[in-house]
Protein backbone atom coordinates (compact mmCIF):
# COMPACT_ATOMS: atom_id res chain seq x y z
CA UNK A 1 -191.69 -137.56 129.93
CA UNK A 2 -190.23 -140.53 131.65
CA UNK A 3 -192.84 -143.58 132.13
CA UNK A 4 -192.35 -143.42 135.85
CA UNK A 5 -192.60 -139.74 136.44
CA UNK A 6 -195.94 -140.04 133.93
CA UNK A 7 -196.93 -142.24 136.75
CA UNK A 8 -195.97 -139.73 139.56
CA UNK A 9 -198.13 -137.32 137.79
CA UNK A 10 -201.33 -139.75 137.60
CA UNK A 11 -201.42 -139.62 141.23
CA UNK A 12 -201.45 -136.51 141.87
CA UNK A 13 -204.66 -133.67 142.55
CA UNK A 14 -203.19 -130.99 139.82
CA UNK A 15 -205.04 -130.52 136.84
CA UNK A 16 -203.14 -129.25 133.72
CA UNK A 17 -204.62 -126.42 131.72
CA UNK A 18 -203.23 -125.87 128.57
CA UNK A 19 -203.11 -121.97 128.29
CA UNK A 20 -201.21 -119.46 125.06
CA UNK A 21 -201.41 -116.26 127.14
CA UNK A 22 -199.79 -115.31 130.19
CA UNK A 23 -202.78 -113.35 131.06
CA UNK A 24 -204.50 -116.89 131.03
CA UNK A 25 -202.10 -117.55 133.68
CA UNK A 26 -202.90 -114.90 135.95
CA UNK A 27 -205.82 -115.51 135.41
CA UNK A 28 -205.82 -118.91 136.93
CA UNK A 29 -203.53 -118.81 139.37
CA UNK A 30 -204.68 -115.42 140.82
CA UNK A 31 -207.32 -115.30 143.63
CA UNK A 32 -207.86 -111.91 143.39
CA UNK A 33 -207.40 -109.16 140.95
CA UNK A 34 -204.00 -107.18 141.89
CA UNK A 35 -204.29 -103.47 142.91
CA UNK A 36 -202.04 -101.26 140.77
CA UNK A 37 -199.51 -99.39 142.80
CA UNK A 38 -198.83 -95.20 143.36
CA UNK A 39 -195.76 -94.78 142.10
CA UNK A 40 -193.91 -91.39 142.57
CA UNK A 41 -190.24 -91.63 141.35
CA UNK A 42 -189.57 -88.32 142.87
CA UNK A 43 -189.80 -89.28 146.38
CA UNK A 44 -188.74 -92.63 146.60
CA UNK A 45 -184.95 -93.01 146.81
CA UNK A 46 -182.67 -95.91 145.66
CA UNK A 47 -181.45 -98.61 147.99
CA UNK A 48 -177.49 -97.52 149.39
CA UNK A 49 -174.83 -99.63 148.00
CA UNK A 50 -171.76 -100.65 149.72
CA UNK A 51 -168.77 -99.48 148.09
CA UNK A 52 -165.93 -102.39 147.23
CA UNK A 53 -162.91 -102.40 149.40
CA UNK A 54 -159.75 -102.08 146.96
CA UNK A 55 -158.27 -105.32 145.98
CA UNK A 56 -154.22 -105.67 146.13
CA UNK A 57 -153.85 -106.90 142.39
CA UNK A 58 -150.58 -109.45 143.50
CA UNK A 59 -151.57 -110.63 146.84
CA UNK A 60 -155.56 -111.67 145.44
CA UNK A 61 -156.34 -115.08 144.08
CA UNK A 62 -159.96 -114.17 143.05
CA UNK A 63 -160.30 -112.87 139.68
CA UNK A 64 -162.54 -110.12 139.30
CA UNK A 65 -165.40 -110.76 136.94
């Protein structure tokens, strides 16, 4: 870390926890416990997708990736 940026970080409120879990983490950073989700793959149905228009191969100058 650069001397001025260790200054930077002098001055300001965070404190750094040193953690080796991301549960530690959560943990932390979390102000309340999350509530699992119902999730029924049966009735829930995938986002539409726009189809492509065709491409004219000689007239593009994108390249398809």
């Amino acid at each position: 870390m650069s001397e001025m940026n260790s200054r930077r970080l002098m001055l300001t409120p965070l404190r750094i926890v040193p953690v080796s879990r991301m549960d530690e983490v959560l943990a932390r950073a979390l102000t309340r416990k999350p509530e699992p989700i119902e999730w029924d793959e049966t009735t829930t149905t995938a986002a539409a997708v726009p189809e492509e228009a065709p491409v004219e191969e000689e007239a593009s100058t994108l390249t398809a990736h």
